[in-house]
Protein backbone atom coordinates (compact mmCIF):
# COMPACT_ATOMS: atom_id res chain seq x y z
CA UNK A 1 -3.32 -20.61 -14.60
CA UNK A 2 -1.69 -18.22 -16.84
CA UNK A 3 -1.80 -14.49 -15.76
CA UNK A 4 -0.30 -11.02 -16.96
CA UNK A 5 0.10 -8.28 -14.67
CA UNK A 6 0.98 -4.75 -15.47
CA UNK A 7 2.38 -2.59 -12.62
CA UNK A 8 2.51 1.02 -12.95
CA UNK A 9 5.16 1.24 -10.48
CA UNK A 10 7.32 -1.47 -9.43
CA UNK A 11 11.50 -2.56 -8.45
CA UNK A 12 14.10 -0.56 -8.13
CA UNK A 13 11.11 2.09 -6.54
CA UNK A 14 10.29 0.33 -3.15
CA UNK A 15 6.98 1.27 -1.73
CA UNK A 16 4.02 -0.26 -0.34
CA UNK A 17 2.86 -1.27 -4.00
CA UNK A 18 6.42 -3.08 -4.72
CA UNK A 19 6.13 -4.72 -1.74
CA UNK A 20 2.48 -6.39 -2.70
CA UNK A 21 3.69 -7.10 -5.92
CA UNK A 22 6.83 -8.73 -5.17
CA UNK A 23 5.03 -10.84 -2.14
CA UNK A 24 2.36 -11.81 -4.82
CA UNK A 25 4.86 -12.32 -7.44
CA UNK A 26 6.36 -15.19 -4.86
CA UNK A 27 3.41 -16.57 -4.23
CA UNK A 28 2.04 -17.48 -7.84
CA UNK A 29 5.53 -18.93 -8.64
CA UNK A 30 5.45 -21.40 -5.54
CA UNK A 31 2.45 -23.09 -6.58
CA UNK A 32 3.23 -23.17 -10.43
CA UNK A 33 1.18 -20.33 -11.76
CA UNK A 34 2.35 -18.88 -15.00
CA UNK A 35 3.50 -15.66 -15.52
CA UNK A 36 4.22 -12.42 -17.34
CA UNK A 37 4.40 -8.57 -16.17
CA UNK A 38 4.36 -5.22 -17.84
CA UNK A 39 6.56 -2.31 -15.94
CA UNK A 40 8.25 0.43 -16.58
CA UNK A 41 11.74 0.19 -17.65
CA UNK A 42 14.34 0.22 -15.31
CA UNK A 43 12.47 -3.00 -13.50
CA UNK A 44 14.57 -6.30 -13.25
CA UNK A 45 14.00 -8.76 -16.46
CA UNK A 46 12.69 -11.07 -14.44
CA UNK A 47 11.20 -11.39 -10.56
CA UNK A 48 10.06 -14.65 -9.15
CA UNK A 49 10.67 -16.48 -12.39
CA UNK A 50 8.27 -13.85 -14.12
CA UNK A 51 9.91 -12.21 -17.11
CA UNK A 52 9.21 -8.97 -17.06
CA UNK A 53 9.05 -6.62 -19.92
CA UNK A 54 9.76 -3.10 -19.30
CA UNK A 55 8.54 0.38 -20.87
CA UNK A 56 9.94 3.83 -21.30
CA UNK A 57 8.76 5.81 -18.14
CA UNK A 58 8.53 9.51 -17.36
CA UNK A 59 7.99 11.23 -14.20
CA UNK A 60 4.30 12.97 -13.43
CA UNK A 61 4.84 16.57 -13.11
CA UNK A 62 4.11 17.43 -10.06
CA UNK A 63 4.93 13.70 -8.28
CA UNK A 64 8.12 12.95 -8.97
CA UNK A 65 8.34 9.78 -6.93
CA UNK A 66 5.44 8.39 -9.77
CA UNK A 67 7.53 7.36 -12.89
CA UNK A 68 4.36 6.26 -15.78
CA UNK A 69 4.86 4.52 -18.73
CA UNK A 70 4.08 4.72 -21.95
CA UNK A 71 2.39 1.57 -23.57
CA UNK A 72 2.55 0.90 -27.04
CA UNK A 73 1.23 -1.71 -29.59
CA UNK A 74 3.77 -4.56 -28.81
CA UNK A 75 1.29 -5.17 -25.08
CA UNK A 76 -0.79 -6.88 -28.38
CA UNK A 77 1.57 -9.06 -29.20
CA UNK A 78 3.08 -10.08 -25.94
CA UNK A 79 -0.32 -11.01 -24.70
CA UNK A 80 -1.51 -12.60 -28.04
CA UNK A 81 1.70 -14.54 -27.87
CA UNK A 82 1.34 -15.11 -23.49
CA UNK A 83 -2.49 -16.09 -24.22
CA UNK A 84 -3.64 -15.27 -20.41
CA UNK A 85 -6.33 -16.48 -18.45
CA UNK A 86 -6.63 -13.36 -16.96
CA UNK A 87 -5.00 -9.74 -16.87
CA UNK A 88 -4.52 -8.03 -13.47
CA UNK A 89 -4.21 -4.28 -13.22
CA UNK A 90 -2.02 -3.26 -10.36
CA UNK A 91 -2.63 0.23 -9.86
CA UNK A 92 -3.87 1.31 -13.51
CA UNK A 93 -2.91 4.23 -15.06
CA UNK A 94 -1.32 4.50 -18.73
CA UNK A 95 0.32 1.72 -18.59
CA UNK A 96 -2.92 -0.40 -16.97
CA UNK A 97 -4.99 1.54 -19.74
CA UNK A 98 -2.98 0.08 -22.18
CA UNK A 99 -3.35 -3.54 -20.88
CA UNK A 100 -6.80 -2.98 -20.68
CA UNK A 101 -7.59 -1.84 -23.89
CA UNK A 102 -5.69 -5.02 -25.64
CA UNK A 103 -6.83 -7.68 -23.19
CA UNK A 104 -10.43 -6.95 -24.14
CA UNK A 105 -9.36 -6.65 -28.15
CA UNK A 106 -8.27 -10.72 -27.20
CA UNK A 107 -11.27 -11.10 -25.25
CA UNK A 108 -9.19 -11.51 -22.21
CA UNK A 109 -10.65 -10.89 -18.69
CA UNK A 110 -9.62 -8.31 -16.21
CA UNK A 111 -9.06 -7.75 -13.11
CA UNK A 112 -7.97 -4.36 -11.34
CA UNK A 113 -6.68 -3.27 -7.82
CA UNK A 114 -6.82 0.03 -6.43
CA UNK A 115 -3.80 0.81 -4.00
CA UNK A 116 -2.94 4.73 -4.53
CA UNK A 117 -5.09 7.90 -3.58
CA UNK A 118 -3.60 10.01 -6.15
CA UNK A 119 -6.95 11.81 -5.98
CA UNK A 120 -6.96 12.27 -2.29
CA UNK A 121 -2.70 13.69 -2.98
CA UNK A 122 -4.30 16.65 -5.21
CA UNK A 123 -5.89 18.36 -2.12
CA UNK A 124 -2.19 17.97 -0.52
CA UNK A 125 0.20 19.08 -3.34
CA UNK A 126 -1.98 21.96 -4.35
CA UNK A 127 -4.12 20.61 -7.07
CA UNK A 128 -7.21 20.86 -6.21
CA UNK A 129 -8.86 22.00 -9.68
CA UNK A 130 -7.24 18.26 -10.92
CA UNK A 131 -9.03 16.14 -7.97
CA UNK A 132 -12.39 16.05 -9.70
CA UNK A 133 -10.38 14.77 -13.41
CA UNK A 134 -8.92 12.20 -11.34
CA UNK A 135 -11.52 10.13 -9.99
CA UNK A 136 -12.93 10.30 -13.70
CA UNK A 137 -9.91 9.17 -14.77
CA UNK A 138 -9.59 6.44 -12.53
CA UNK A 139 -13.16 5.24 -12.28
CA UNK A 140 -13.19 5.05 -16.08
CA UNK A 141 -10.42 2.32 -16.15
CA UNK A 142 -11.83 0.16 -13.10
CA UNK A 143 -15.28 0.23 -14.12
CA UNK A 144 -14.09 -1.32 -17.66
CA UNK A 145 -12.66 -3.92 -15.59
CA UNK A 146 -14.84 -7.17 -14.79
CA UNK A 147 -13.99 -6.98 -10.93
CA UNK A 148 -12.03 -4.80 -8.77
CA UNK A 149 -10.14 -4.91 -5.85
CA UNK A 150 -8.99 -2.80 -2.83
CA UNK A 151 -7.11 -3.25 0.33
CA UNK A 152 -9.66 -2.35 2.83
CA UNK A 153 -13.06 -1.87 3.48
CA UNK A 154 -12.70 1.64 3.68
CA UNK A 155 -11.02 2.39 0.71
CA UNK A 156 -13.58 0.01 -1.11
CA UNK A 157 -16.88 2.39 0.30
CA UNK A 158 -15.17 5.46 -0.38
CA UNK A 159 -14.38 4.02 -4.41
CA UNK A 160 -18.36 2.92 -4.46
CA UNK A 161 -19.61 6.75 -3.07
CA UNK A 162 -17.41 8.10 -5.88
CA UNK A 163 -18.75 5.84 -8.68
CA UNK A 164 -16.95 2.59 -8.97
CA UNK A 165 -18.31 -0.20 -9.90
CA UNK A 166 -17.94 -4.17 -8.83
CA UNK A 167 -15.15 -4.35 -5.91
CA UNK A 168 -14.21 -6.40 -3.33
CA UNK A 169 -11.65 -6.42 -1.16
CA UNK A 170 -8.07 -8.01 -1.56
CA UNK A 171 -6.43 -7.55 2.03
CA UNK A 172 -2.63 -7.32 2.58
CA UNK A 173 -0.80 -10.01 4.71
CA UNK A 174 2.19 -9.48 6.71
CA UNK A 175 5.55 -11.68 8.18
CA UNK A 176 4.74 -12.55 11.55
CA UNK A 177 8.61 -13.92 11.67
CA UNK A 178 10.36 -10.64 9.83
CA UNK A 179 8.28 -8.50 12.16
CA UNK A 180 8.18 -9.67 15.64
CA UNK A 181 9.16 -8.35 19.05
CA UNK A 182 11.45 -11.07 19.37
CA UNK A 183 13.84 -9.42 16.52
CA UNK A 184 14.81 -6.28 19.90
CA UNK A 185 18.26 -5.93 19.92
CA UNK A 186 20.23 -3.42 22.21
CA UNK A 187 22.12 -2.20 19.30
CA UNK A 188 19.20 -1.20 17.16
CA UNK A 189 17.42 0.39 20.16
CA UNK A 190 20.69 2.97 21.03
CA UNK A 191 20.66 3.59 17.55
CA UNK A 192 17.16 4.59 16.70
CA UNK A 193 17.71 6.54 20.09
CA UNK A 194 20.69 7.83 19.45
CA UNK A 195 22.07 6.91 22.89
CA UNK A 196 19.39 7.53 25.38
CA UNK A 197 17.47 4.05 25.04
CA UNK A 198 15.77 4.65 28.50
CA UNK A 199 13.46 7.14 26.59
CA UNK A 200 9.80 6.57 25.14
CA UNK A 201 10.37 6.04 21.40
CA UNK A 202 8.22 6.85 19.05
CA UNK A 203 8.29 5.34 15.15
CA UNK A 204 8.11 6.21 11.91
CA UNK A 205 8.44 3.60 9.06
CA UNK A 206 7.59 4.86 5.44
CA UNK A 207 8.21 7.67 2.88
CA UNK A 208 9.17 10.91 3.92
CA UNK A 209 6.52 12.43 1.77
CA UNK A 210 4.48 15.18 2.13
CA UNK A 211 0.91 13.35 1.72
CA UNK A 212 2.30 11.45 4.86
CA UNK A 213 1.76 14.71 7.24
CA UNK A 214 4.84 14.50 8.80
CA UNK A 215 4.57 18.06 10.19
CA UNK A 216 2.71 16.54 12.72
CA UNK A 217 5.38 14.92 14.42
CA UNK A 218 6.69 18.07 14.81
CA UNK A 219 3.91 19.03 17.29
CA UNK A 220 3.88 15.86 19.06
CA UNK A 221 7.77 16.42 20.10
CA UNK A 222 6.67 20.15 20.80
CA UNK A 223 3.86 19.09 23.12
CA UNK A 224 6.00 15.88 24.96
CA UNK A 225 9.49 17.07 25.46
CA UNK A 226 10.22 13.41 27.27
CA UNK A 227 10.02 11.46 23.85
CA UNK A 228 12.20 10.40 21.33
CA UNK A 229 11.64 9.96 17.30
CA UNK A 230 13.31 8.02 14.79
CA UNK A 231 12.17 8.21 10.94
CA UNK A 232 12.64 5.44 9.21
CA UNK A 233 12.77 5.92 5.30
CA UNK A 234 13.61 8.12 2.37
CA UNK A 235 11.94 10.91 0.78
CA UNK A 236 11.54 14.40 -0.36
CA UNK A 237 10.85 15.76 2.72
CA UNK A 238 13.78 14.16 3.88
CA UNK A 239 15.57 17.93 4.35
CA UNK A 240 12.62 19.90 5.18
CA UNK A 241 11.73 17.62 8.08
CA UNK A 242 15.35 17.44 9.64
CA UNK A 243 15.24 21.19 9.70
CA UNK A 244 11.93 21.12 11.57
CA UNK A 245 12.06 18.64 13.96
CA UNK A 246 14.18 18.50 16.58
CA UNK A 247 17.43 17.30 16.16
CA UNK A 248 18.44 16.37 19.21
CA UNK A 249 15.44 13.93 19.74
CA UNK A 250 15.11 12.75 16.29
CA UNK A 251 16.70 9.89 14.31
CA UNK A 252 16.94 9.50 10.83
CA UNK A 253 17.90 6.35 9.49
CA UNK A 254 17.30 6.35 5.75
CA UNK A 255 15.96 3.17 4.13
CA UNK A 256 16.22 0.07 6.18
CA UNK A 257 15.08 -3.61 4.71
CA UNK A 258 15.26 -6.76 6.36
CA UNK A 259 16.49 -7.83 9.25
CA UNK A 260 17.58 -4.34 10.33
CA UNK A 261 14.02 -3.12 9.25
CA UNK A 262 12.81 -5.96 11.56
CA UNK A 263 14.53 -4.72 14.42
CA UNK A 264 14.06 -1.30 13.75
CA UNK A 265 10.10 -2.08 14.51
CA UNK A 266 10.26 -4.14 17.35
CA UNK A 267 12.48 -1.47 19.09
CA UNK A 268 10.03 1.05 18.74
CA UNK A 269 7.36 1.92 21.81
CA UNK A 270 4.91 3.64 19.78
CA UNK A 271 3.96 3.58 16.15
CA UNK A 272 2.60 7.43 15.26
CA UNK A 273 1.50 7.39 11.52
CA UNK A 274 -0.34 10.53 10.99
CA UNK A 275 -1.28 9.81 7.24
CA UNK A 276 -4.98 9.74 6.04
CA UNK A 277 -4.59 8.83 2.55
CA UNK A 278 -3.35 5.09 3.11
CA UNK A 279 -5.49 2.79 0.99
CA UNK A 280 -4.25 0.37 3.21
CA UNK A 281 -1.12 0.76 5.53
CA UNK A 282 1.85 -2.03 4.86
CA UNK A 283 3.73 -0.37 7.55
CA UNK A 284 0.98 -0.20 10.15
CA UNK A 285 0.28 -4.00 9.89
CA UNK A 286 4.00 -4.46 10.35
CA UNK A 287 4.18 -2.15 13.18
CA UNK A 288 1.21 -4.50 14.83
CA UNK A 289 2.79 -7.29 14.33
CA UNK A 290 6.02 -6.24 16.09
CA UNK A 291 4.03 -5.34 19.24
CA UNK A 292 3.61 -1.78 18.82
CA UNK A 293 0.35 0.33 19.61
CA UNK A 294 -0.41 2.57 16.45
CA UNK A 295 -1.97 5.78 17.22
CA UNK A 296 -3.31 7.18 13.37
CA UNK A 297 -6.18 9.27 12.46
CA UNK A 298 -9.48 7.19 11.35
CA UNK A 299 -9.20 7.07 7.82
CA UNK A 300 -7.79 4.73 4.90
CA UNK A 301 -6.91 1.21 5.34
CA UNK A 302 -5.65 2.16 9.40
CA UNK A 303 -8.88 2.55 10.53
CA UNK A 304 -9.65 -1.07 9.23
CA UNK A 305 -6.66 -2.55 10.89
CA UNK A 306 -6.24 -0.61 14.13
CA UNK A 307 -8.67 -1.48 16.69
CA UNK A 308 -9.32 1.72 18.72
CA UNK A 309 -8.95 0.87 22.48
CA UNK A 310 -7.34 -2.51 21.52
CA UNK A 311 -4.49 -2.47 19.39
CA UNK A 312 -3.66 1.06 19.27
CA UNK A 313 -5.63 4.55 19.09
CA UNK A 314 -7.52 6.94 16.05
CA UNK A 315 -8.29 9.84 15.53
CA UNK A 316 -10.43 11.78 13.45
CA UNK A 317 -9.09 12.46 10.06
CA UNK A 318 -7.52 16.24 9.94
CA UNK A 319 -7.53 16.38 13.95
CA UNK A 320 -3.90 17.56 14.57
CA UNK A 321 -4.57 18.16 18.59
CA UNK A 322 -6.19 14.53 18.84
CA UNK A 323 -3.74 12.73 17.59
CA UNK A 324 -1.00 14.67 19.55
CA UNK A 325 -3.20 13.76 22.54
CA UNK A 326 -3.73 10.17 21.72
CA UNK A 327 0.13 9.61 22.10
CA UNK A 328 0.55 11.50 25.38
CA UNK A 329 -1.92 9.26 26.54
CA UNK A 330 -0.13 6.16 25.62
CA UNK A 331 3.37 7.43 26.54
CA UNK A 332 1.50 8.69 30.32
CA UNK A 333 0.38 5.15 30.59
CA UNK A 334 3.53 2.40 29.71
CA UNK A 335 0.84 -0.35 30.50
CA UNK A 336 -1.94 0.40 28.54
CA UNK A 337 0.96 1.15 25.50
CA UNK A 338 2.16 -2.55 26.37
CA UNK A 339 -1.35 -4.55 26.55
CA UNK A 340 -2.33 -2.40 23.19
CA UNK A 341 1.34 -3.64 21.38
CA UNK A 342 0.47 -7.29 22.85
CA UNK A 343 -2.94 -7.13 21.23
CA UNK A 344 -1.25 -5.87 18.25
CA UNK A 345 0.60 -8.76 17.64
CA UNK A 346 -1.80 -11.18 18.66
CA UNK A 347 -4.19 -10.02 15.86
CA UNK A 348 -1.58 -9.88 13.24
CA UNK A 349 -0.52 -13.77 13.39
CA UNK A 350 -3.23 -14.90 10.64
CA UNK A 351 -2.59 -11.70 8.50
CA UNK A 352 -0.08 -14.14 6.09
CA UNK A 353 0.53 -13.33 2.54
CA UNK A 354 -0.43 -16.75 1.58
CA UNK A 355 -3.68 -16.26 3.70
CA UNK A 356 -4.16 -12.33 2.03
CA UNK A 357 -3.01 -13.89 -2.04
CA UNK A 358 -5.54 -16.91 -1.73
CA UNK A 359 -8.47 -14.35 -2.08
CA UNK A 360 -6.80 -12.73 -4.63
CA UNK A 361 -6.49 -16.60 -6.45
CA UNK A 362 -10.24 -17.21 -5.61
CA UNK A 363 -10.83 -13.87 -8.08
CA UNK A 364 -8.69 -14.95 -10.71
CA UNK A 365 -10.66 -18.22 -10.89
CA UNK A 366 -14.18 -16.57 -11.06
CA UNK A 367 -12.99 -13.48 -13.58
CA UNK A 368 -11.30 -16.28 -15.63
CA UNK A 369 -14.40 -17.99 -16.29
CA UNK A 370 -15.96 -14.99 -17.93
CA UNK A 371 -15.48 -15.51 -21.36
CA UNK A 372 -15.14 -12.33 -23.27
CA UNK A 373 -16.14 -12.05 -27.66
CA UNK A 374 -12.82 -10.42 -29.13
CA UNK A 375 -13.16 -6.78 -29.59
CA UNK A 376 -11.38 -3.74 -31.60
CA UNK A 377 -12.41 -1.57 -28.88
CA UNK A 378 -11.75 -0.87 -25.42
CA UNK A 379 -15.54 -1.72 -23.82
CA UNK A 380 -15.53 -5.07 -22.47
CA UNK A 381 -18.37 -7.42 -24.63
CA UNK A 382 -20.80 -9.85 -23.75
CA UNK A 383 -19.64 -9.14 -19.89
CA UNK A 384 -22.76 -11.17 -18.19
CA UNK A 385 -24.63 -9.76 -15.37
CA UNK A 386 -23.81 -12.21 -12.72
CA UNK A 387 -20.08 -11.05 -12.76
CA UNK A 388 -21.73 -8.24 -10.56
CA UNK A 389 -22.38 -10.65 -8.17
CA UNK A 390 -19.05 -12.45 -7.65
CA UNK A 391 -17.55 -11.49 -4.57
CA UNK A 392 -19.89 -9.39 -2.63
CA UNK A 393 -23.17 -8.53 -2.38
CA UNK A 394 -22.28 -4.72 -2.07
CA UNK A 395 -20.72 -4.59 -5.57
């Protein structure tokens, strides 16, 4: 099969997107799917032996982190030239927009997948007035899209309340051998504890960003002076937070990858992740799979993937006090915290990419047999009915 992608984000920014992209990227090349991607510029020329062509991008105002690019008539060209079987939005914005409107010019099918609540961020950077203009402006890309995706069931309901139309779900995988308990090492642990590895640890693993809620570990370490923290990751908020939590109890690491971000995870006790705009959770999965309870409010992808009582602990969404006393709970009680991290990882070790990227294949085929008639505009044609009917009987 022959499929274009366009990424709004992707390499040198690492985030929970890149990391999707590159794991699918890997995927379609081992079993001998061709491939082209759209990015913004800066992005390697090629990935997984897919060339990739890049874009001028600009930062968003008031999100720096979010770089978007700028499409321009050549996506005609390089798809006319590519001839897909099928376009895949990752995260559509401009960039997507563009793809969009030229795949359906070529009569190309497309498929879209949701990963970022930029809407839900407006509330949290002060934007409130915007929130409103961005679910329009999302919902009119996806619903010109002949199926959607998103990570979770809970991200997929809350798209369908606000409008969205035909998704089903495309579920993240994780490595079972990258992110094991087995990867503890002594060194790692005195590290993350900064010398005092006899101490309940509790973990961090993601961007220091303030639509992450961070401030809340603040009043966990206020409210359980026995604990230790290490943050794992980079971030705006990098400076604020290490001049309101408490240094003496709190690690920062900066960006860790690999095997060190493998032992980072399994030398953690408890994973705290007090974010509720996750559309699905990368790191929470990982954290599960390296045999840590997860204590997160109940909302986003983590309240798909964390079993409450089970594998870890949520609360509800904007309940600061509940989550502080979910993880006194678990650090009062060092058995529950272990039977909930051994559940963890027991549930995790069918979660493979391979497992999560052969649903995604199983859309491809189905949106690639809808056969579009060539258009000058941007509204799909001839789109027949039964596409509404592919995946779910929900859509």
């Amino acid at each position: 099969m022959k499929i274009a992608l366009f990424a709004e984000s992707f390499l040198p920014k690492w985030d929970g997107v890149a990391n999707t992209t590159c794991h699918l990227l890997e995927y379609l090349a081992t079993r001998g799917h061709e491939t082209l991607m759209f990015a913004p510029k800066g992005a390697p020329e090629c990935y997984a032996e897919t060339p990739i062509i890049g874009y001028p991008a600009y930062s968003f105002p008031w999100y720096k982190p979010l770089r978007l690019a700028r499409p321009d008539v050549s996506i005609r060209h390089h798809l006319k030239r590519f001839s897909p079987d099928v376009v895949h939005l990752i995260n559509p914005a401009f960039l997507g927009k563009g793809g969009l409107k030229y795949a359906h010019q070529l009569g190309v099918p497309v498929l879209a997948s949701y990963h970022t609540d930029f809407p839900g961020y407006c509330q949290l950077y002060g934007m409130q007035a915007a929130e409103g203009i961005m679910w329009s402006f999302f919902r009119n890309i996806h619903n010109q899209a002949e199926w959607n995706v998103a990570p979770s069931d809970f991200t997929r309901n809350e798209l369908l309340e606000h409008g969205f139309q035909r998704f089903g779900v495309w579920p993240h995988g994780v490595d079972v051998d990258l992110y094991t308990p087995a990867n503890w090492t002594y060194e790692m642990r005195h590290r993350l504890t900064d010398g005092h590895p006899e101490g309940t640890l509790l973990l961090y693993v993601g961007r220091l960003a303030k639509e992450k809620r961070l401030e809340w570990l603040g009043e966990v370490m206020k409210a359980l002076p026995e604990v230790r923290c290490a943050l794992v990751g980079e971030g705006p908020e990098r400076q604020h937070l290490e001049q309101m939590l408490d240094r003496d109890r709190c690690v920062f690491t900066g960006y860790l990858s690999g095997a060190e971000l493998g032992a980072a995870y399994a030398c953690g006790d408890i994973f705290c992740f007090p974010s509720a705009n996750e559309t699905f959770g990368n790191v929470v999965l990982e954290a599960m799979a390296s045999g840590l309870p997860v204590v997160a409010p109940r909302s986003g992808g983590p309240a798909n993937l964390v079993d409450h009582g089970q594998t870890g602990l949520l609360c509800e969404k904007d309940d600061l006090q509940g989550f502080v006393s979910l993880v006194r709970q678990l650090v009062q009680n060092d058995d529950l915290c272990q039977q909930m991290g051994h559940e963890a990882r027991m549930q995790t070790e069918l979660q493979s990419w391979d497992n999560a990227n052969d649903l995604l294949m199983q859309a491809y085929i189905k949106v690639a047999g809808i056969r579009l008639v060539p258009s000058r505009s941007s509204q799909p044609l001839n789109k027949p009915a039964s596409v509404l009917n592919l995946f779910s009987p929900r859509s």
